[in-house]
C-alpha atoms as a PDB file:
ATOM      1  CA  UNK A   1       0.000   0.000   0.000  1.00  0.00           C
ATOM      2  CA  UNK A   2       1.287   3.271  -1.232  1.00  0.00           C
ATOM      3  CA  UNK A   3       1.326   5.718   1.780  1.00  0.00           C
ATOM      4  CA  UNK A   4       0.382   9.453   0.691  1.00  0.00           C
ATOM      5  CA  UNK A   5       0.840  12.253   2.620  1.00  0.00           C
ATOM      6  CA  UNK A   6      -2.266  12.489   4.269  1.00  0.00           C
ATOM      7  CA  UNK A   7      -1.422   8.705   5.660  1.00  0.00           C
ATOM      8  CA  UNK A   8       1.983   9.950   6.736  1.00  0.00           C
ATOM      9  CA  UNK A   9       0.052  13.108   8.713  1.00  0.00           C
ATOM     10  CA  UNK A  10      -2.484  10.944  10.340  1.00  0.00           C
ATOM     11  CA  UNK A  11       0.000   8.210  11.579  1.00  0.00           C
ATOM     12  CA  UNK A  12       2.173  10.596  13.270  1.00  0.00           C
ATOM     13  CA  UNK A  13      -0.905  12.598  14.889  1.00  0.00           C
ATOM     14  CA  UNK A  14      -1.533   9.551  16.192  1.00  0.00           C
ATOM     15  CA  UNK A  15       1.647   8.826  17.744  1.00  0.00           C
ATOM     16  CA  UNK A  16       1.927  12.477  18.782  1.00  0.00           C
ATOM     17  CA  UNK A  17      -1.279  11.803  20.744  1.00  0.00           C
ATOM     18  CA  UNK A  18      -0.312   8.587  22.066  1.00  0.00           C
ATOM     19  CA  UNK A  19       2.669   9.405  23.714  1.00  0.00           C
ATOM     20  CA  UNK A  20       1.341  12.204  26.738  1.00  0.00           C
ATOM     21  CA  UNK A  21      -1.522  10.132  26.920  1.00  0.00           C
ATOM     22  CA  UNK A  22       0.527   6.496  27.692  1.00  0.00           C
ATOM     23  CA  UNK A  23       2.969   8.686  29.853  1.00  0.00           C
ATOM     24  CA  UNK A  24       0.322   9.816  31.749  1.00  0.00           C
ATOM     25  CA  UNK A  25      -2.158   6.634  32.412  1.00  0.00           C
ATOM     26  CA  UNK A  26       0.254   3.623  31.302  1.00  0.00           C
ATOM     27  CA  UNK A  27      -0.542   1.138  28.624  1.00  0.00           C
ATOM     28  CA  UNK A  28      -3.503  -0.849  30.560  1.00  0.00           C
ATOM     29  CA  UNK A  29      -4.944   2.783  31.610  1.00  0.00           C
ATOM     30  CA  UNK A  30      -5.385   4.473  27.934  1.00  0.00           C
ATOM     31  CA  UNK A  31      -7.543   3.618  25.549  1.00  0.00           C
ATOM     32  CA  UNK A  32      -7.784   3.565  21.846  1.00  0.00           C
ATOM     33  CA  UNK A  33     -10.942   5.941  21.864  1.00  0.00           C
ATOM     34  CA  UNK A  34      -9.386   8.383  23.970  1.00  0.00           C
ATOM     35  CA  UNK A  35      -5.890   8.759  21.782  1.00  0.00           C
ATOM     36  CA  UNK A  36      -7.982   8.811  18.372  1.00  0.00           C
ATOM     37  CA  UNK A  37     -10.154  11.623  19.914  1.00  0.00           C
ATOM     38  CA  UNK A  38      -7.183  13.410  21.137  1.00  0.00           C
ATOM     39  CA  UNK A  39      -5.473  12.871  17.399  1.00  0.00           C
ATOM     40  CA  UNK A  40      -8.670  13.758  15.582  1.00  0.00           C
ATOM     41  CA  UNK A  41      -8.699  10.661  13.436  1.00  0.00           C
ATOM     42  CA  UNK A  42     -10.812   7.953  12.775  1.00  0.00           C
ATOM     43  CA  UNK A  43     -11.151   4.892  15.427  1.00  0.00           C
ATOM     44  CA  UNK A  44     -10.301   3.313  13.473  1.00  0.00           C
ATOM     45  CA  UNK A  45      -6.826   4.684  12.779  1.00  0.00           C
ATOM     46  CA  UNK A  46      -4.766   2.721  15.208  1.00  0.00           C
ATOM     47  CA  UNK A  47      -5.733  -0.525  13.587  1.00  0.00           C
ATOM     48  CA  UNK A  48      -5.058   0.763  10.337  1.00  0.00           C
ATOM     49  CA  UNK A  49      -1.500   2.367  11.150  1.00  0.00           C
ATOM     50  CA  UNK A  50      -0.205  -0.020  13.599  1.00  0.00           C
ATOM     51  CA  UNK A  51      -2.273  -3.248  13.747  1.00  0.00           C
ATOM     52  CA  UNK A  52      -2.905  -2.785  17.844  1.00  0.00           C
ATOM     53  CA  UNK A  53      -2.923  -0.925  20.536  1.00  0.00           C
ATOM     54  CA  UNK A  54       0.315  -2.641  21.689  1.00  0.00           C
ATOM     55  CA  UNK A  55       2.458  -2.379  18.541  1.00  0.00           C
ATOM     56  CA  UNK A  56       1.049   1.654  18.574  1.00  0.00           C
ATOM     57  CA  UNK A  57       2.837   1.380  22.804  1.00  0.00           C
ATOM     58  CA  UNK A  58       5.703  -0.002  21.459  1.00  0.00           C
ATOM     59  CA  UNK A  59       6.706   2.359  18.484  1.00  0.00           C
ATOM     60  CA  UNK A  60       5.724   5.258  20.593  1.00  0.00           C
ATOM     61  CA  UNK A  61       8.290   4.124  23.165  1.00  0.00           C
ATOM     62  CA  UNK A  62      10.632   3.913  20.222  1.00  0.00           C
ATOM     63  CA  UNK A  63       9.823   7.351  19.214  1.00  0.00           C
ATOM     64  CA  UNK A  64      10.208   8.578  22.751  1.00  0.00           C
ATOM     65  CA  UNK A  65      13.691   7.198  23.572  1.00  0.00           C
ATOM     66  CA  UNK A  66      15.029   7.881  20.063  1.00  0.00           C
ATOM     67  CA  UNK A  67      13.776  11.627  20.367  1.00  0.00           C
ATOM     68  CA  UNK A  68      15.335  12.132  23.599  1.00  0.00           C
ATOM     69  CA  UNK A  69      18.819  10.615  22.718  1.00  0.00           C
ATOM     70  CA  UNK A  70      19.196  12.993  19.681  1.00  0.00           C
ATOM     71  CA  UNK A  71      18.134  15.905  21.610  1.00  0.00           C
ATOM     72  CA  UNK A  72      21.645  15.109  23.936  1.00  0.00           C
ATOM     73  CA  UNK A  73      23.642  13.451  22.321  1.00  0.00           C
ATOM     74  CA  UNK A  74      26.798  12.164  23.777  1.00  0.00           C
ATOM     75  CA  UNK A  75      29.852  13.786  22.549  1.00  0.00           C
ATOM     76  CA  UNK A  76      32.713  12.664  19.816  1.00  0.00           C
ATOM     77  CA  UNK A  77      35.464  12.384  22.150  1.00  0.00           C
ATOM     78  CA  UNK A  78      39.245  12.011  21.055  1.00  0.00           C
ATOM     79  CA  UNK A  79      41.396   9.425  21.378  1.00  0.00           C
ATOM     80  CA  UNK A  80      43.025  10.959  24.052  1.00  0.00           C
ATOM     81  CA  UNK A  81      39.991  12.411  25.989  1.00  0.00           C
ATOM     82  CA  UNK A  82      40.509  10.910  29.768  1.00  0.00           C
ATOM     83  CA  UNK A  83      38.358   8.905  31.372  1.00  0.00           C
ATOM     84  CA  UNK A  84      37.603  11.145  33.961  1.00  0.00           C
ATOM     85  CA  UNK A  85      36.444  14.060  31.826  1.00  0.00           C
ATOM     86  CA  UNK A  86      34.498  11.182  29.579  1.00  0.00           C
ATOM     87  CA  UNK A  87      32.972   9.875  32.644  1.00  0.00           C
ATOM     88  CA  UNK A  88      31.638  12.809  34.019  1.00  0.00           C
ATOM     89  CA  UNK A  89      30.414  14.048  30.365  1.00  0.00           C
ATOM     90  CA  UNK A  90      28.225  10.593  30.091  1.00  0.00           C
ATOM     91  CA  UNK A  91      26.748  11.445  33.522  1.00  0.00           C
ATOM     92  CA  UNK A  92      25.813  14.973  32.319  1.00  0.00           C
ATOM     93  CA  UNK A  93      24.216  13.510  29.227  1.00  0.00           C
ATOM     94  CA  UNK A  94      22.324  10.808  31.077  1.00  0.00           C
ATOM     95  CA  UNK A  95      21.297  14.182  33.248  1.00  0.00           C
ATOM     96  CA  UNK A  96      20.485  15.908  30.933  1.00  0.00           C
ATOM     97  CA  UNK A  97      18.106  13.654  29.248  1.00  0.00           C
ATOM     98  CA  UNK A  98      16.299  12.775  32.153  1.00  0.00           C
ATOM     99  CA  UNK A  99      16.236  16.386  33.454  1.00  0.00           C
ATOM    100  CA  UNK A 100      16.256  18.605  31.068  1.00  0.00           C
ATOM    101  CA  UNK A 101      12.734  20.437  30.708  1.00  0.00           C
ATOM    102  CA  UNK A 102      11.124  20.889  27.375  1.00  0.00           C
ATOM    103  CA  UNK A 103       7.731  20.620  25.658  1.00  0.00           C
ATOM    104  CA  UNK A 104       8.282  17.010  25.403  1.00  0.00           C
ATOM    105  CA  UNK A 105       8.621  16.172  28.731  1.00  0.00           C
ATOM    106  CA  UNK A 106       6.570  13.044  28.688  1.00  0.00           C
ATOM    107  CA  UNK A 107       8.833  11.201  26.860  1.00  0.00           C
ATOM    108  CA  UNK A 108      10.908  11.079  29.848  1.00  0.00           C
ATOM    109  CA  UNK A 109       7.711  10.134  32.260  1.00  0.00           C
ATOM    110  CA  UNK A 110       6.766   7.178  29.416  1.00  0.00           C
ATOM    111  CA  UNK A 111      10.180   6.034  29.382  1.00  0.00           C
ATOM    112  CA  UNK A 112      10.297   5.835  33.680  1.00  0.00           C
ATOM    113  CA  UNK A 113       7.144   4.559  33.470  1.00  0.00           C
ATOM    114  CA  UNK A 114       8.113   1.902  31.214  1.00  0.00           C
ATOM    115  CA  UNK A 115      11.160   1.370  33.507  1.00  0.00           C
ATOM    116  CA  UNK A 116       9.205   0.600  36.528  1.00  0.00           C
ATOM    117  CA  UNK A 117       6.377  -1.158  35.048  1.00  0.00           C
ATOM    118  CA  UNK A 118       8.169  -2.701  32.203  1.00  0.00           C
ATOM    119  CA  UNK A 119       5.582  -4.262  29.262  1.00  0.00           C
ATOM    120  CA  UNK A 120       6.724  -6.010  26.192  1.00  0.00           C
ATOM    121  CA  UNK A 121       8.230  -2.270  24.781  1.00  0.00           C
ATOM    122  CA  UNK A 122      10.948  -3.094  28.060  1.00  0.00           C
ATOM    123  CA  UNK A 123      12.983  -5.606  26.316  1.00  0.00           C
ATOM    124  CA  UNK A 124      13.262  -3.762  22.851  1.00  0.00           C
ATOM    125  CA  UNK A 125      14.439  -0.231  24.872  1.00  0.00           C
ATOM    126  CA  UNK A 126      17.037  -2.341  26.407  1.00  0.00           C
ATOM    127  CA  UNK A 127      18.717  -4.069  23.967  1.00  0.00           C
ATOM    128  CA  UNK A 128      18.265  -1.117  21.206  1.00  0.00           C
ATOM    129  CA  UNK A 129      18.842   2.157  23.683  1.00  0.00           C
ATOM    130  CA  UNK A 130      19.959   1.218  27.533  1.00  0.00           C
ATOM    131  CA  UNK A 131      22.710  -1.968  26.780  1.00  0.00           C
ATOM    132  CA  UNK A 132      24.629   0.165  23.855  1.00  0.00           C
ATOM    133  CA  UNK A 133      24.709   3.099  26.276  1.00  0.00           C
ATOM    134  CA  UNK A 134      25.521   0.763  29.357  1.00  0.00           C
ATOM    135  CA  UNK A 135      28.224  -0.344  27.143  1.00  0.00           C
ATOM    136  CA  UNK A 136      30.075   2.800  26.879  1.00  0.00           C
ATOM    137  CA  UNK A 137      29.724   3.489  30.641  1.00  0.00           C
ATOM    138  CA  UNK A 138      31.783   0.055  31.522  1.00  0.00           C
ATOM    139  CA  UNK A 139      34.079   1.432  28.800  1.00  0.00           C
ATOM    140  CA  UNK A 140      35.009   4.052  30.443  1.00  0.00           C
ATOM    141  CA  UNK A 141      34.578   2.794  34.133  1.00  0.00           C
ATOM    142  CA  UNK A 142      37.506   0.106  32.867  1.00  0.00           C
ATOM    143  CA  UNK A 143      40.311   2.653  31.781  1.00  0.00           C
ATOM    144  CA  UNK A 144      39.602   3.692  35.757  1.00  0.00           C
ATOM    145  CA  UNK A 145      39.505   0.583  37.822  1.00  0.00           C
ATOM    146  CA  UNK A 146      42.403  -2.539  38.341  1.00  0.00           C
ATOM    147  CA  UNK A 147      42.603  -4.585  35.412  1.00  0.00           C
ATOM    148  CA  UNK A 148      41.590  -7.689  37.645  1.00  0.00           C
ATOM    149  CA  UNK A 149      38.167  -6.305  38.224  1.00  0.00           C
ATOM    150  CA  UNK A 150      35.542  -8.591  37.547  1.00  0.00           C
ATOM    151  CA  UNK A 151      32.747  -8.667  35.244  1.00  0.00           C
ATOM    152  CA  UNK A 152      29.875  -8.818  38.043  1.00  0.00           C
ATOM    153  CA  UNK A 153      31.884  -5.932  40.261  1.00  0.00           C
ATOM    154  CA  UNK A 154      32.379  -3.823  36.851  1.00  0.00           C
ATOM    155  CA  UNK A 155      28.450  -4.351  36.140  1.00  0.00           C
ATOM    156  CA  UNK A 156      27.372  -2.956  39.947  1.00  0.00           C
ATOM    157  CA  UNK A 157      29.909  -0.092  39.468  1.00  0.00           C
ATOM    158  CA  UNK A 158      28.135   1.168  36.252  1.00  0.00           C
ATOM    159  CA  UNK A 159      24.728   0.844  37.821  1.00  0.00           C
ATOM    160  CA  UNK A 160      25.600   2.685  40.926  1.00  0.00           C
ATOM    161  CA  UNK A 161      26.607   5.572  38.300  1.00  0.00           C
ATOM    162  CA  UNK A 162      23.146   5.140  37.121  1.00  0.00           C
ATOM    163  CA  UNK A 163      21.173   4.930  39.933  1.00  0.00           C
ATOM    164  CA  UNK A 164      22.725   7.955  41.160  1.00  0.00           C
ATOM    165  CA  UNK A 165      21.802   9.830  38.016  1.00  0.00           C
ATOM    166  CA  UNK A 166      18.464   8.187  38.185  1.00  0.00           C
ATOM    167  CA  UNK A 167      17.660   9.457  41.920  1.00  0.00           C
ATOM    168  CA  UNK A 168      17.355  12.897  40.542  1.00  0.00           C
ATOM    169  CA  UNK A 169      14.875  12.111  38.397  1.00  0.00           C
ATOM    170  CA  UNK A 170      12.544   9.788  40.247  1.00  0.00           C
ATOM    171  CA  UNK A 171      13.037  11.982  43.588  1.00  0.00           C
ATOM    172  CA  UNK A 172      12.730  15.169  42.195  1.00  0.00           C
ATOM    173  CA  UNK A 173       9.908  16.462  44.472  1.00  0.00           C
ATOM    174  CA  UNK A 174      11.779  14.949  47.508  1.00  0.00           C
ATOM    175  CA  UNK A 175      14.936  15.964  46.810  1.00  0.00           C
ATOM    176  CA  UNK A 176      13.163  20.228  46.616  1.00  0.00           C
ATOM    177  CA  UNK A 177      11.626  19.460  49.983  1.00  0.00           C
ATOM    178  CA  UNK A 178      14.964  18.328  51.718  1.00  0.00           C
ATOM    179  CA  UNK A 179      16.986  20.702  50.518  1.00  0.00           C
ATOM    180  CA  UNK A 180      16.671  24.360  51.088  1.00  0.00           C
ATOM    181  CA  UNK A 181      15.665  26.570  48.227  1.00  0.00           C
ATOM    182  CA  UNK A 182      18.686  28.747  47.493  1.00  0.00           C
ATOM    183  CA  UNK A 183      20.861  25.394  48.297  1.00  0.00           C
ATOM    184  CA  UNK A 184      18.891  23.479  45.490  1.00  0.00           C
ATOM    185  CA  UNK A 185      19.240  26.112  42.908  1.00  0.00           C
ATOM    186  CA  UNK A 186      22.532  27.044  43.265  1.00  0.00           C
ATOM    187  CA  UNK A 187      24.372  23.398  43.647  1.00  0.00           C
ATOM    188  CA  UNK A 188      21.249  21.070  42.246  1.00  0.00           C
ATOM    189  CA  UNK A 189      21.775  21.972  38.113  1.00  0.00           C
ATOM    190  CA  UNK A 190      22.092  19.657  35.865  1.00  0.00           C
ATOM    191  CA  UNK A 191      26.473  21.266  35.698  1.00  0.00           C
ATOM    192  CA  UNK A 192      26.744  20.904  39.727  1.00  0.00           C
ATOM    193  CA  UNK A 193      25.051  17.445  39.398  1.00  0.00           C
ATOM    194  CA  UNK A 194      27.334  16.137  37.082  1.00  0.00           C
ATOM    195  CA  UNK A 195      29.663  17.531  38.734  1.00  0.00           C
ATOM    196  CA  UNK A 196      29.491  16.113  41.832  1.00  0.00           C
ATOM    197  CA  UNK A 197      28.283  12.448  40.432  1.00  0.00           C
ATOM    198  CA  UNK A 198      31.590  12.210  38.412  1.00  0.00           C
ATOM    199  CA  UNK A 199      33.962  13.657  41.257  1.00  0.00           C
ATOM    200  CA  UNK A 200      32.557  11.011  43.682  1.00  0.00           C
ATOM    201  CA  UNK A 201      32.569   8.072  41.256  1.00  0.00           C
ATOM    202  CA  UNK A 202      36.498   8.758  40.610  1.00  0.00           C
ATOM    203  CA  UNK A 203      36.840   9.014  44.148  1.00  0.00           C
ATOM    204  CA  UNK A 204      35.157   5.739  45.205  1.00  0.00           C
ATOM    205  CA  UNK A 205      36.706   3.831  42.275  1.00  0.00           C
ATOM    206  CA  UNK A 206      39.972   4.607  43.030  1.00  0.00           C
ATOM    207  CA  UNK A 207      39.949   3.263  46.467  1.00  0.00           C
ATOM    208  CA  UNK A 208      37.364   0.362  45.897  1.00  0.00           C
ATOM    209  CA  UNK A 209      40.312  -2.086  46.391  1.00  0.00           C
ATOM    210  CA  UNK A 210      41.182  -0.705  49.401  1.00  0.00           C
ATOM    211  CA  UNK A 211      37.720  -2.036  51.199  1.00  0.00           C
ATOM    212  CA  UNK A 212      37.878  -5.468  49.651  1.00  0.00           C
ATOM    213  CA  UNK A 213      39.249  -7.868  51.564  1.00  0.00           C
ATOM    214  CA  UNK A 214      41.501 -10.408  49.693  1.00  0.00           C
ATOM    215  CA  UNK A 215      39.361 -13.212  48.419  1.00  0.00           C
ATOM    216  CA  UNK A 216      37.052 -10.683  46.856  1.00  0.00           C
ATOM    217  CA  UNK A 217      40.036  -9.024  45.070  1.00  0.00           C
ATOM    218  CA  UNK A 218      40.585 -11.897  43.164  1.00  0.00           C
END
């Protein structure tokens, strides 16, 4: 089937609708009716454009996560770019994307949501968007730690860099009611974040050895 423009239009109102609407209820929550009303198309249209309700989930979580990695991108770094200064420029990227206001905020909320209540859409974001970028993390987080480090240790290393990224985003609220107000806007950016996540990373990594006893050096 030949798609003309007016196809191409409809499709991506569609997904344009879709995606505040899952961020907002969750997959089980929204309905068809509801995102074709929002859209202005056809009931129909969902059917038409994307067989289901769940393949329409699942390409809007591709839209989402692709969206938000071109809008911060990770740098081109140079051979000779440390792996301190890479480090901490990942962090501010993963910050960034999580953080960073705009008019597409829900992607981020859709892609959380999907992250604590993962559906079918979970496995393709991994392997596609989260492993690749894991990748690069443990990259990096290997130039800085003993070349006898093992796999499982590397692996809990990179997802304590995450989580502390992570905590920013899913404790938001929190985090503005424990701190005081000048406090959070003066040392809580997205800069003094990174800042601070990258310093203390270095810091712990360096010394990690120290706190292992011997059997779990080896």
């Amino acid at each position: 089937r030949a798609v003309n423009m007016s196809d191409d239009d409809s499709r991506s109102r569609v997904l344009q609708a879709a995606g505040p609407i899952f961020a907002e209820k969750g997959f089980q929550a929204a309905t068809v009716r509801e995102i074709c009303h929002a859209a202005n198309v056809n009931l129909a249209s969902v059917n038409y454009y994307f067989r289901d309700k769940e393949n329409l989930y699942i390409e809007t979580v591709r839209q989402a996560r692709e969206r938000r990695a071109a809008r911060a991108p990770l740098p081109h770094w140079q051979p000779d770019t440390p792996p301190e200064r890479r480090l901490r420029d990942f962090i501010h990227t993963m910050l960034t994307r999580m953080l960073a206001g705009s008019d597409e905020a829900w992607q981020v909320r859709l892609m959380m949501r999907e992250i604590l209540q993962p559906t079918e859409a979970c496995r393709e974001m991994v392997e596609d968007y989260f492993r690749p970028q894991f990748e690069i993390l443990l990259g990096i987080l290997t130039e800085l730690l003993p070349d006898h480090t093992p796999p499982h240790r590397l692996r809990q290393i990179g997802f304590s860099v995450v989580g502390q990224c992570m905590h920013y985003r899913v404790s938001t609220q929190v985090v503005e009611m424990i701190t005081p107000p000048d406090e959070h806007e003066q040392y809580y950016g997205i800069e003094q974040l990174a800042d601070h996540i990258a310093t203390f990373t270095v810091a712990a990594v360096r010394h990690y050895d120290d706190h292992l006893s011997g059997s779990e050096r080896r």
